[in-house]
PDB file of N, CA and C in Angstrom:
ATOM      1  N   UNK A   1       3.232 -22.903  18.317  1.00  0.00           N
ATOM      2  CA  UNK A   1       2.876 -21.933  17.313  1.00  0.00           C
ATOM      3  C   UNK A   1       2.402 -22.678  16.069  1.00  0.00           C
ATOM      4  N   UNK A   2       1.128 -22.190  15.993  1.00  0.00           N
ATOM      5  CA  UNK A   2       1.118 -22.842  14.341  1.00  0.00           C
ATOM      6  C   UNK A   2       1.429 -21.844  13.053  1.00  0.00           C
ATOM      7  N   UNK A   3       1.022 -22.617  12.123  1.00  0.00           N
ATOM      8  CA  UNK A   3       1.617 -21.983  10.447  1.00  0.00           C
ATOM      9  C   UNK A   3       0.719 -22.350   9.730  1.00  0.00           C
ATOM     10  N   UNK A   4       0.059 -21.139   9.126  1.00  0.00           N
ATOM     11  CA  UNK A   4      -1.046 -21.161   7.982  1.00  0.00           C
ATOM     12  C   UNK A   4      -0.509 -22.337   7.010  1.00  0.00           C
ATOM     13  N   UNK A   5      -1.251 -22.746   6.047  1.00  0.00           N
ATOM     14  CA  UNK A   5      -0.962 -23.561   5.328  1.00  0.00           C
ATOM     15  C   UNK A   5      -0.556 -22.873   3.768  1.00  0.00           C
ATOM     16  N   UNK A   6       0.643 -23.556   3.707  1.00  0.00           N
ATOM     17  CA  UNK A   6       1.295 -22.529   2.403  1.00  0.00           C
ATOM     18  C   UNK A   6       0.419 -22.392   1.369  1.00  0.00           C
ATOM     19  N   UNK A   7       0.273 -22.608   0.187  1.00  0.00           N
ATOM     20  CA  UNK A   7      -1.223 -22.271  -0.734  1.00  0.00           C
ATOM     21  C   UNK A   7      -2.546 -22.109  -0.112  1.00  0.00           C
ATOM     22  N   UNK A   8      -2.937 -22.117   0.788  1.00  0.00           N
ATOM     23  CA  UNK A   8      -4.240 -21.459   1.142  1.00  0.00           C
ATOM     24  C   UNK A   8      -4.590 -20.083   1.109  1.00  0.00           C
ATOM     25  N   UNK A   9      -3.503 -19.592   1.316  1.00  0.00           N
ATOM     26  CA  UNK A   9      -4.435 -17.872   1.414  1.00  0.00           C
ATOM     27  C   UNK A   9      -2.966 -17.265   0.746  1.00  0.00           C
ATOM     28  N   UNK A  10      -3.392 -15.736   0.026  1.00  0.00           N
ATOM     29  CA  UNK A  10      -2.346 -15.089  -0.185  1.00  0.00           C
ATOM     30  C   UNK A  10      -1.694 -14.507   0.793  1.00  0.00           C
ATOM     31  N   UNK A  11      -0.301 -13.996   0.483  1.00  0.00           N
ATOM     32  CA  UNK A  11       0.660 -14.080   1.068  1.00  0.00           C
ATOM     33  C   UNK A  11       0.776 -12.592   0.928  1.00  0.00           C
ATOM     34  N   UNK A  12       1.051 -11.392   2.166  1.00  0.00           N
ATOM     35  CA  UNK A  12       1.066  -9.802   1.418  1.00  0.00           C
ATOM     36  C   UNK A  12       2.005  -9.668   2.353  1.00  0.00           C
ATOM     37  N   UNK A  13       2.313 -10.339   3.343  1.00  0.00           N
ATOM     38  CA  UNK A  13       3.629  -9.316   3.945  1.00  0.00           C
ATOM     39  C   UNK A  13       4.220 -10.299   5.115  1.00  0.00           C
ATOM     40  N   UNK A  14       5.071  -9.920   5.544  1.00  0.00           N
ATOM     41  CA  UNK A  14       6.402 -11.207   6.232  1.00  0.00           C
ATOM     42  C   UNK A  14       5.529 -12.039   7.343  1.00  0.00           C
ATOM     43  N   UNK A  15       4.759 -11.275   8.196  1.00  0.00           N
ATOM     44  CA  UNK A  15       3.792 -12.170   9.057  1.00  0.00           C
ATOM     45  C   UNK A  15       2.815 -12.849   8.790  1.00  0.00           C
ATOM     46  N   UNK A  16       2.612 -13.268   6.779  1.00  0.00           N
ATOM     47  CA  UNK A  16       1.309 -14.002   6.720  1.00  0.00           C
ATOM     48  C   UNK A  16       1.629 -15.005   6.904  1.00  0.00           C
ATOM     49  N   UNK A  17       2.797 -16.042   7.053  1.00  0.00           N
ATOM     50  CA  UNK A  17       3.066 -17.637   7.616  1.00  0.00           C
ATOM     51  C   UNK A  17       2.374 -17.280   9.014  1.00  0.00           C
ATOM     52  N   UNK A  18       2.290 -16.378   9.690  1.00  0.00           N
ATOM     53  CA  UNK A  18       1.447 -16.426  11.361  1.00  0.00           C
ATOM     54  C   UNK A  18       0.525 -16.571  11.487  1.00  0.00           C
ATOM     55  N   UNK A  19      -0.284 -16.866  12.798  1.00  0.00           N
ATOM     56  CA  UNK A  19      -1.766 -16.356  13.101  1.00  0.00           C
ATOM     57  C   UNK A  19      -2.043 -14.913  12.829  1.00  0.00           C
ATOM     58  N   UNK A  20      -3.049 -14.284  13.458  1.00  0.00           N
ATOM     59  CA  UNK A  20      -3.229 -13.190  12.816  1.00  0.00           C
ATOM     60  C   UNK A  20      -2.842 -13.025  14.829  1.00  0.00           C
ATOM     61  N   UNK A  21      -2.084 -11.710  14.933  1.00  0.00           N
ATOM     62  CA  UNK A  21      -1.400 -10.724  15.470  1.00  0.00           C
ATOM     63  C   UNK A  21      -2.647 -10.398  16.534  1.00  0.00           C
ATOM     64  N   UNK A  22      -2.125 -10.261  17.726  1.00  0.00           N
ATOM     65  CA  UNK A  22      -3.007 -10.196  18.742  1.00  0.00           C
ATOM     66  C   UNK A  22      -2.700  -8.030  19.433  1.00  0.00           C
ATOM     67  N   UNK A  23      -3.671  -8.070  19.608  1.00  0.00           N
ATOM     68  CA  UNK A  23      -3.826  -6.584  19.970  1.00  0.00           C
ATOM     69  C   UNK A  23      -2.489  -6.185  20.398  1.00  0.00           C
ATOM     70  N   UNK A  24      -1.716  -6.646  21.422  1.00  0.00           N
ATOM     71  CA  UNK A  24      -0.818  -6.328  22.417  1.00  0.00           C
ATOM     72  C   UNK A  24       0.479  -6.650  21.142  1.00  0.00           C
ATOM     73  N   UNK A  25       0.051  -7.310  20.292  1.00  0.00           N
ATOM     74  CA  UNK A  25       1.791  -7.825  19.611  1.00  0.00           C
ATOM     75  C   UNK A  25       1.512  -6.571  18.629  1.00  0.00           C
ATOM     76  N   UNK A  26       0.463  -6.443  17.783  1.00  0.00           N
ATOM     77  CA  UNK A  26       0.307  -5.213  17.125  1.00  0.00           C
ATOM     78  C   UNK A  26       1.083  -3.754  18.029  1.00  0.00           C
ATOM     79  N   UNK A  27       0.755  -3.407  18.924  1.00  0.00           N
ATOM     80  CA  UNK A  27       0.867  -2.590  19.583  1.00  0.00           C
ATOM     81  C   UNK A  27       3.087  -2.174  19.921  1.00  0.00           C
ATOM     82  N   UNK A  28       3.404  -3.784  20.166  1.00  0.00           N
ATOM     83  CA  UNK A  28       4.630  -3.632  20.142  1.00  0.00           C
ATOM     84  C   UNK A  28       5.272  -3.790  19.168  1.00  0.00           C
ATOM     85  N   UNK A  29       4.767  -3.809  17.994  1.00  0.00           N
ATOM     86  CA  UNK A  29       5.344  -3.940  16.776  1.00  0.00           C
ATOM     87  C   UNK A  29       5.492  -2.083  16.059  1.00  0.00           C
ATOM     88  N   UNK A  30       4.202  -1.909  16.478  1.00  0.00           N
ATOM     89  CA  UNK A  30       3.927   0.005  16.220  1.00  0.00           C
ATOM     90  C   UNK A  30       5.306   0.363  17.103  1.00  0.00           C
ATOM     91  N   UNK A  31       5.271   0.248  18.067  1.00  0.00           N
ATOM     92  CA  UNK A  31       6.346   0.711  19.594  1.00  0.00           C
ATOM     93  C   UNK A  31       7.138   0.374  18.660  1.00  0.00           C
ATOM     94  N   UNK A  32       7.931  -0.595  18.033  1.00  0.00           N
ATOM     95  CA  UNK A  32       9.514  -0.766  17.539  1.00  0.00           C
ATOM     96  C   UNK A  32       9.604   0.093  16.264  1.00  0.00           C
ATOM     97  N   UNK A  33       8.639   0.159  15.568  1.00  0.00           N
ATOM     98  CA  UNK A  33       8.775   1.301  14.248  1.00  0.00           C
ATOM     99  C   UNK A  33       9.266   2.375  15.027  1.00  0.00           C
ATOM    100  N   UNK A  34       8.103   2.813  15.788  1.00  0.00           N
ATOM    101  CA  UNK A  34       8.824   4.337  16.390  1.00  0.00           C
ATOM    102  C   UNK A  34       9.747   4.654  16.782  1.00  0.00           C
ATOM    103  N   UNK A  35      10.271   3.511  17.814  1.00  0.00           N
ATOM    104  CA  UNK A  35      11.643   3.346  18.468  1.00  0.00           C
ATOM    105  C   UNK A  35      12.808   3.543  17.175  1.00  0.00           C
ATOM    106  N   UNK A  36      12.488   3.556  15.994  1.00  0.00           N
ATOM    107  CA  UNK A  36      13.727   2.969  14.920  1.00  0.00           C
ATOM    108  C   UNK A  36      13.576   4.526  14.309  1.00  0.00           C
ATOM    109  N   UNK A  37      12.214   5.325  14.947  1.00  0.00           N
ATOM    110  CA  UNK A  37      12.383   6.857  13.998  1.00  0.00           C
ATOM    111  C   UNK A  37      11.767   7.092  12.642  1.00  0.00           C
ATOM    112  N   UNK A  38      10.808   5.952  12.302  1.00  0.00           N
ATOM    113  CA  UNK A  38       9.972   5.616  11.093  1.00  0.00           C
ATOM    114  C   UNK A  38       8.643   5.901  11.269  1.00  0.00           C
ATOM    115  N   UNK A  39       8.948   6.327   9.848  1.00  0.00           N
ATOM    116  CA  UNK A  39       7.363   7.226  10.317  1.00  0.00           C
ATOM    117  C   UNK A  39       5.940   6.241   9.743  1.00  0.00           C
ATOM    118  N   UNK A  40       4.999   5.914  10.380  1.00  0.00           N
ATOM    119  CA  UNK A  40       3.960   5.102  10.862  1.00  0.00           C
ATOM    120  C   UNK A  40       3.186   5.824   9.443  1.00  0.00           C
ATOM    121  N   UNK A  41       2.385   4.950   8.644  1.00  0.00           N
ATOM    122  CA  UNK A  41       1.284   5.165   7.325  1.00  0.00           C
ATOM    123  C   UNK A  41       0.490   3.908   7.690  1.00  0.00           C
ATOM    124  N   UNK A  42      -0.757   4.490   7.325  1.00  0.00           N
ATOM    125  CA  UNK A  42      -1.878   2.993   7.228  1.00  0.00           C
ATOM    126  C   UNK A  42      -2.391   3.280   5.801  1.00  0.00           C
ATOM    127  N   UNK A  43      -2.680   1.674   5.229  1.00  0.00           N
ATOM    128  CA  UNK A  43      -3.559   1.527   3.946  1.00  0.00           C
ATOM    129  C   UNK A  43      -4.200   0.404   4.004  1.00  0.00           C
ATOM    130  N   UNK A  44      -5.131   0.720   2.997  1.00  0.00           N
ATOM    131  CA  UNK A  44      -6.492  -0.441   2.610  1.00  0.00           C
ATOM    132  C   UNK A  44      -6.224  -1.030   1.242  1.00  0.00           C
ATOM    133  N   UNK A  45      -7.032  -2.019   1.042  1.00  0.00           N
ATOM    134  CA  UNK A  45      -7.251  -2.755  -0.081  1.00  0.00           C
ATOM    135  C   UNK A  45      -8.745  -3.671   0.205  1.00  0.00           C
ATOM    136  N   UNK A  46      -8.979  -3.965  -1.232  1.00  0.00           N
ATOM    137  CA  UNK A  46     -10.324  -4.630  -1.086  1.00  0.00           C
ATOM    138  C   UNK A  46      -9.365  -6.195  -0.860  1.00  0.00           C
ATOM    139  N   UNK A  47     -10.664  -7.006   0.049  1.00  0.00           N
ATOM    140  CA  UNK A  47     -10.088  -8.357   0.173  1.00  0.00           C
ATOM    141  C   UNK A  47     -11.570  -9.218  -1.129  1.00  0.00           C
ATOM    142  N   UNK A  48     -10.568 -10.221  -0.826  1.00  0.00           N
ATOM    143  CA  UNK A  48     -11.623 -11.607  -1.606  1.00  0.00           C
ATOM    144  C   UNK A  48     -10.412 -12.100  -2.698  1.00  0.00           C
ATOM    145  N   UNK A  49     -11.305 -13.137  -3.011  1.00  0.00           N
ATOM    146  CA  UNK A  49     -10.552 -14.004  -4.446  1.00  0.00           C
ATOM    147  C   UNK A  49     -10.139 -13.046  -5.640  1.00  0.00           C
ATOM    148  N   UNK A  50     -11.161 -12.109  -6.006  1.00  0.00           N
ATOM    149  CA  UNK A  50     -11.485 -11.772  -7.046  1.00  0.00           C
ATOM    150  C   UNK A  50     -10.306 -10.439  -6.969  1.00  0.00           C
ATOM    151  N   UNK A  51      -9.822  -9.844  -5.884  1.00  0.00           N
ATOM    152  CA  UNK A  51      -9.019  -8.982  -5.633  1.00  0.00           C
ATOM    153  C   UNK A  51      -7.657  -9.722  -5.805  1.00  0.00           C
ATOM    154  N   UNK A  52      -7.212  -9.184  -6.636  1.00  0.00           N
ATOM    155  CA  UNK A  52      -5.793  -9.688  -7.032  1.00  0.00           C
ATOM    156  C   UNK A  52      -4.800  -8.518  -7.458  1.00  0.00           C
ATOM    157  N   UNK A  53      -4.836  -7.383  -7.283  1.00  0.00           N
ATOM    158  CA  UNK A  53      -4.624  -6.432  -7.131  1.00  0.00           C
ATOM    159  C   UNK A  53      -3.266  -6.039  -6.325  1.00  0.00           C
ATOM    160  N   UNK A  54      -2.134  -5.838  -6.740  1.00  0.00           N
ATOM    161  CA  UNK A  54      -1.608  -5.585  -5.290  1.00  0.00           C
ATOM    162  C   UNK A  54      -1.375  -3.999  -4.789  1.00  0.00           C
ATOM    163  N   UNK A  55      -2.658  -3.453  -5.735  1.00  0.00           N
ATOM    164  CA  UNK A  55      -2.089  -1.583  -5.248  1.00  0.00           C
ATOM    165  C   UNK A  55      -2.987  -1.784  -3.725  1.00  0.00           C
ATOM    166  N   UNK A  56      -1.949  -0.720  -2.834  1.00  0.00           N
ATOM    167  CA  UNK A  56      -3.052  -0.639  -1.456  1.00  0.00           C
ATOM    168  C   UNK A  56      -3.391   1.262  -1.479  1.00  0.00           C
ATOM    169  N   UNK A  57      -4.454   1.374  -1.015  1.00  0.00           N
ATOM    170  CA  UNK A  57      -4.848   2.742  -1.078  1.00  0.00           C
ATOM    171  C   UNK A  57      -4.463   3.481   0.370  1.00  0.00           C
ATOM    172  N   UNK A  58      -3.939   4.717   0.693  1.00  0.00           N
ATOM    173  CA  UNK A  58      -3.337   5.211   1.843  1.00  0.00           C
ATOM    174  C   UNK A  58      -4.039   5.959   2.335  1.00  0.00           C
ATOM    175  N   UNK A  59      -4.276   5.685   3.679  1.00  0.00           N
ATOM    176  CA  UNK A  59      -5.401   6.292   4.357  1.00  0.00           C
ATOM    177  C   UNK A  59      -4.852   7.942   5.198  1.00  0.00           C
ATOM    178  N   UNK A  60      -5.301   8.679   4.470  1.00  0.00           N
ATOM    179  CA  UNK A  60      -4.995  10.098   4.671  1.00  0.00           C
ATOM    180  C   UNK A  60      -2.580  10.026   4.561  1.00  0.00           C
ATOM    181  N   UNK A  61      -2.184  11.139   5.093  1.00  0.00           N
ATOM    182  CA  UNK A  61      -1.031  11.012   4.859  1.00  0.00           C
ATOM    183  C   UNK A  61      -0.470  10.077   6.336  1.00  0.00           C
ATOM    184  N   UNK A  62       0.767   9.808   5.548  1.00  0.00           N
ATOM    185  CA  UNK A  62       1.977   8.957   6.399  1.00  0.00           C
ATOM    186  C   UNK A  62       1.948  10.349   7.775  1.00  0.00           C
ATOM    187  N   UNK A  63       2.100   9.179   9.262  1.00  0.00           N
ATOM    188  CA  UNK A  63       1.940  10.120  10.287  1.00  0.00           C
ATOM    189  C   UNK A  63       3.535  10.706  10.222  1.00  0.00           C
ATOM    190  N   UNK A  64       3.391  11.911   9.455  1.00  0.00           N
ATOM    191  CA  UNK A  64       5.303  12.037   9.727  1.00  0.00           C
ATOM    192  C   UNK A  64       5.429  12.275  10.772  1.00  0.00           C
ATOM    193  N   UNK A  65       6.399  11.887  11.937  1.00  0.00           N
ATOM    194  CA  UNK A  65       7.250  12.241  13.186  1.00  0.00           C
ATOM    195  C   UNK A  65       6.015  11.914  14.365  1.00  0.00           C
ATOM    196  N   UNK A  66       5.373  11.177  14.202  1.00  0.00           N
ATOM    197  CA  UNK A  66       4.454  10.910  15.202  1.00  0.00           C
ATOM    198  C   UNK A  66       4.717   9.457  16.067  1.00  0.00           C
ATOM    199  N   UNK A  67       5.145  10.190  17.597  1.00  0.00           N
ATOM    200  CA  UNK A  67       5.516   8.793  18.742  1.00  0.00           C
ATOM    201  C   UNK A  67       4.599   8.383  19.268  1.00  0.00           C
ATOM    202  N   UNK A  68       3.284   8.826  19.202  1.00  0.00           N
ATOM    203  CA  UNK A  68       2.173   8.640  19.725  1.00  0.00           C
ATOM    204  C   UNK A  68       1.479   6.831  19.299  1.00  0.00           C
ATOM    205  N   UNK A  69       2.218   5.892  20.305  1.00  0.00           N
ATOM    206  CA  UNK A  69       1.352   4.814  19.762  1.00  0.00           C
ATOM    207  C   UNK A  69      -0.274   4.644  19.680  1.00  0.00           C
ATOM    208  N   UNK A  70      -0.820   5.148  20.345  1.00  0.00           N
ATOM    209  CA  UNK A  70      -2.218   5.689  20.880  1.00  0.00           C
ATOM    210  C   UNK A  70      -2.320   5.907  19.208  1.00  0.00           C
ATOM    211  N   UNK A  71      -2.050   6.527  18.908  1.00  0.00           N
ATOM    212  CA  UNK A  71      -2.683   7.854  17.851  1.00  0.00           C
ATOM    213  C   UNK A  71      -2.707   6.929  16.458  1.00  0.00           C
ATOM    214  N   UNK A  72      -1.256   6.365  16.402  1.00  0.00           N
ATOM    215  CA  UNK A  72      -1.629   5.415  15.265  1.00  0.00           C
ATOM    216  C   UNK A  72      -2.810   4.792  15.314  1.00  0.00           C
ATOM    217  N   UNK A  73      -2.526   3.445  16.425  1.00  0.00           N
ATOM    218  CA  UNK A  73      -3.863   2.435  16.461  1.00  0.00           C
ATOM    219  C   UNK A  73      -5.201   3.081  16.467  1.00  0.00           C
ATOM    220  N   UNK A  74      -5.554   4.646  16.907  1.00  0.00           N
ATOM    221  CA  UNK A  74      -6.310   5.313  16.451  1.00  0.00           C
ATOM    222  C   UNK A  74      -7.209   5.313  14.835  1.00  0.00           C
ATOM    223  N   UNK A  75      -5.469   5.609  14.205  1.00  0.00           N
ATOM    224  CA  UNK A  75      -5.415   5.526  12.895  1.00  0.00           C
ATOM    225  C   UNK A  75      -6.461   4.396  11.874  1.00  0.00           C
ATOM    226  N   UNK A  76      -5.650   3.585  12.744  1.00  0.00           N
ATOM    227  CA  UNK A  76      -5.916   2.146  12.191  1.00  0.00           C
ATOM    228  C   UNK A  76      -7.629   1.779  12.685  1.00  0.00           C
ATOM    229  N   UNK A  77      -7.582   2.043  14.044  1.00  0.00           N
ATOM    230  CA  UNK A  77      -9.194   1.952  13.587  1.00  0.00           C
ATOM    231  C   UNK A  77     -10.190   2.777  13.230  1.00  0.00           C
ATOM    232  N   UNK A  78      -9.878   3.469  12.977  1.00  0.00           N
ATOM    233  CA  UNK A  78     -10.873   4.974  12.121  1.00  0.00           C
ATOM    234  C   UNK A  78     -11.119   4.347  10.711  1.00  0.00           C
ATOM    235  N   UNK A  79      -9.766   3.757   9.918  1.00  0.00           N
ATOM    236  CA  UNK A  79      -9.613   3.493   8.777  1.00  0.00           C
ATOM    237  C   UNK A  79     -10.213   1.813   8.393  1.00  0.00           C
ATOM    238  N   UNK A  80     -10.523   1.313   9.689  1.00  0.00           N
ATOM    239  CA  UNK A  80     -11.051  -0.385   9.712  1.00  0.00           C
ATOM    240  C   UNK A  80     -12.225   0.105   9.709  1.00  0.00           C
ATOM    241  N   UNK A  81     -13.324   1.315  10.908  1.00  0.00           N
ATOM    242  CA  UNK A  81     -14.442   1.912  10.587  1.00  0.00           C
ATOM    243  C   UNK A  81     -15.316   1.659   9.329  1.00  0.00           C
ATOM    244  N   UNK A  82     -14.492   2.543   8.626  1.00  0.00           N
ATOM    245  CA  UNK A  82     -14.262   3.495   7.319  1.00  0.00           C
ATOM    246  C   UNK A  82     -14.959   2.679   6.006  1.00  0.00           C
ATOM    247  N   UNK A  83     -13.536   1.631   6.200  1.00  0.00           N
ATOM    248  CA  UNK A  83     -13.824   0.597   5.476  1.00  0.00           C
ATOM    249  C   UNK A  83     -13.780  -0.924   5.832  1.00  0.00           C
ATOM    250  N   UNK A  84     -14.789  -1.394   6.397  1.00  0.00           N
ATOM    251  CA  UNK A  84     -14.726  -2.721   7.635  1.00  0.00           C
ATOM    252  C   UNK A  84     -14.579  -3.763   6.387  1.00  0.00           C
ATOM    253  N   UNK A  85     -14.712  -4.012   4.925  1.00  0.00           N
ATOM    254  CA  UNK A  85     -14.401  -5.154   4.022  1.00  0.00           C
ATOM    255  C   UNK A  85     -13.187  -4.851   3.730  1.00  0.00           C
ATOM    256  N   UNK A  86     -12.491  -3.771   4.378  1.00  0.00           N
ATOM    257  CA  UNK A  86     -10.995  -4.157   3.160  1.00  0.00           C
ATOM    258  C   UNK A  86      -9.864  -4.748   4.449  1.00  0.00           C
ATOM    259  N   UNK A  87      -9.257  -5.350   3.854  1.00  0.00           N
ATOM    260  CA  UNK A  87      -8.047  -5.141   4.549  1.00  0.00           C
ATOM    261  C   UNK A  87      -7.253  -4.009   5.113  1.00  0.00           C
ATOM    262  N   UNK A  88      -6.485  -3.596   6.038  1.00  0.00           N
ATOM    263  CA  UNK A  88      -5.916  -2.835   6.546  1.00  0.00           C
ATOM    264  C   UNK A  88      -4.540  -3.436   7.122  1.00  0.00           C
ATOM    265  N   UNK A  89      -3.252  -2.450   6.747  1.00  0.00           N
ATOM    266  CA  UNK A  89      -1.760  -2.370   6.677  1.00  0.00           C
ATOM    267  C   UNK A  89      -1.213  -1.446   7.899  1.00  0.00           C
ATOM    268  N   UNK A  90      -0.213  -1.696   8.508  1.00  0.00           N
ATOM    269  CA  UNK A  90       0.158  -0.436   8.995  1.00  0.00           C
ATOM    270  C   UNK A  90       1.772  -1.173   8.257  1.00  0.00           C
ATOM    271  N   UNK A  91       2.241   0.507   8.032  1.00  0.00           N
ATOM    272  CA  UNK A  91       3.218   0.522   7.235  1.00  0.00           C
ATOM    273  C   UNK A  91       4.842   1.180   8.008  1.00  0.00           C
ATOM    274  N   UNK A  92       5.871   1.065   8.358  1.00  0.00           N
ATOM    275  CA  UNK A  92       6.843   2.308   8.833  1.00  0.00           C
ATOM    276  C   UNK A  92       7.712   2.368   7.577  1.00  0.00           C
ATOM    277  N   UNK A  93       7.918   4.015   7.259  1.00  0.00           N
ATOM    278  CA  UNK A  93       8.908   4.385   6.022  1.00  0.00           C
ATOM    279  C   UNK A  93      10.281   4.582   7.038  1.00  0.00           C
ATOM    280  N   UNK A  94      11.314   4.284   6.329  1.00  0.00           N
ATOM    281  CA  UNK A  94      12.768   4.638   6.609  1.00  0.00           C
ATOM    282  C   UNK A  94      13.191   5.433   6.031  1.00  0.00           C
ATOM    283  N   UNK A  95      13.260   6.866   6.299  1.00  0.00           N
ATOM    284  CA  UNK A  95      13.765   8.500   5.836  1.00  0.00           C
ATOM    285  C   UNK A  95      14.918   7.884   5.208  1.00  0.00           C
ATOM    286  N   UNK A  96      16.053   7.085   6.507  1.00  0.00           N
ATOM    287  CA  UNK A  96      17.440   7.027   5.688  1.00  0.00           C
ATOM    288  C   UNK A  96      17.782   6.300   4.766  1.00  0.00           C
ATOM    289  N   UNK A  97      16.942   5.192   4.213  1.00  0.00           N
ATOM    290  CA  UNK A  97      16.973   4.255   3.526  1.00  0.00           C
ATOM    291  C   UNK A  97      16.063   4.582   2.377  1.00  0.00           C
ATOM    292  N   UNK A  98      14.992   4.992   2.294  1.00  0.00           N
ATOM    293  CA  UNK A  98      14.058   5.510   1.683  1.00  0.00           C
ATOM    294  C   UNK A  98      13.297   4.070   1.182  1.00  0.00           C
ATOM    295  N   UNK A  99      12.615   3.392   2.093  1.00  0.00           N
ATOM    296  CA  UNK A  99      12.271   2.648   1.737  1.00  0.00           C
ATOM    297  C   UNK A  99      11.449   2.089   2.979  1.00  0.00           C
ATOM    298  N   UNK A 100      10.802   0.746   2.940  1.00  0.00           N
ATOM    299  CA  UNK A 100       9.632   0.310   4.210  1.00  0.00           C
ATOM    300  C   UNK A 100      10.548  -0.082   4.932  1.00  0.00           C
ATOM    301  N   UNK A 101      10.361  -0.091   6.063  1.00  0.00           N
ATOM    302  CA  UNK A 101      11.184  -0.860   7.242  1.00  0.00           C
ATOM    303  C   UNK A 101      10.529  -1.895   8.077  1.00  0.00           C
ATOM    304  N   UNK A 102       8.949  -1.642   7.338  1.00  0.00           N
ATOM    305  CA  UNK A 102       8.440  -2.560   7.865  1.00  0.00           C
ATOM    306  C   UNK A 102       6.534  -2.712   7.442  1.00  0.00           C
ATOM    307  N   UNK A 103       6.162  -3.756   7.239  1.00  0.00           N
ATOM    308  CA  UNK A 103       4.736  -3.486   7.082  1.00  0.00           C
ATOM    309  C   UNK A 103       3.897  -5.038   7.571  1.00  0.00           C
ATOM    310  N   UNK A 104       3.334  -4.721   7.872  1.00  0.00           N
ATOM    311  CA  UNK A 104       2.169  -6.071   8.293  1.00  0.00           C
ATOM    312  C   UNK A 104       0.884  -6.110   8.539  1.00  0.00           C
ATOM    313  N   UNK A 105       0.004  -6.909   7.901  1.00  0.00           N
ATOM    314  CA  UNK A 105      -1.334  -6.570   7.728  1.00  0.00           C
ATOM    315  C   UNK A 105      -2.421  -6.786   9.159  1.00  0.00           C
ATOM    316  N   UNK A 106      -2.681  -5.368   9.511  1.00  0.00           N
ATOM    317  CA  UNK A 106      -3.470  -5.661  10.848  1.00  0.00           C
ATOM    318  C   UNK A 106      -4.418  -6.308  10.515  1.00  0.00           C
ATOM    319  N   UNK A 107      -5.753  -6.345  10.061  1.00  0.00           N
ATOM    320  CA  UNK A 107      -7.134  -6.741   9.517  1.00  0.00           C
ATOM    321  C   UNK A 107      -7.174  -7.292   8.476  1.00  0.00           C
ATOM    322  N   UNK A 108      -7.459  -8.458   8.383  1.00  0.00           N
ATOM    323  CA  UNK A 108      -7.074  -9.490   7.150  1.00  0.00           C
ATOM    324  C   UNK A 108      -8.309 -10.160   6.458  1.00  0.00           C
TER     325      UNK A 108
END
């Protein structure tokens, strides 16, 4: 396994020390949000240097109560479509915690 190099690129969420996430690991990463009962949101942001920004913009609403892995990655590429320069997030909220349970940047 390799490891990005620490100061080279910014850092937005727990998997940027990785490569970038291969279709099938994306896919079981969506599968464990759902499995946990969290409800699945995607967002964008502009990429580049000059973006330093850390608001991300949310692409239509959080899928509440949706098991449909299909439907997310749907999500996600409607919203890569949409906007093919920004980055793209998929996000899971925790009802009981009220807080992320998890987020990692699909499209980087």
């Amino acid at each position: 396994m390799t490891v990005q190099a620490y100061k080279a690129t910014r850092k937005y969420e727990t998997f940027s020390y990785l490569p970038q996430m291969t279709p099938d690991q994306v896919r079981r990463q969506i599968a464990y949000a759902i499995s946990q009962g969290w409800n699945p949101a995607i967002e964008h942001t502009e990429k580049g240097a000059n973006s330093m920004s850390n608001y991300w913009y949310m692409w239509k609403l959080p899928l509440f109560g949706e098991q449909s892995i299909d439907a997310v990655l749907a999500e996600i590429e409607a919203c890569h479509r949409e906007f093919p320069d920004h980055m793209v997030r998929f996000v899971a909220y925790d009802n009981y915690t009220q807080s992320q349970g998890l987020a990692f940047v699909v499209y980087r």
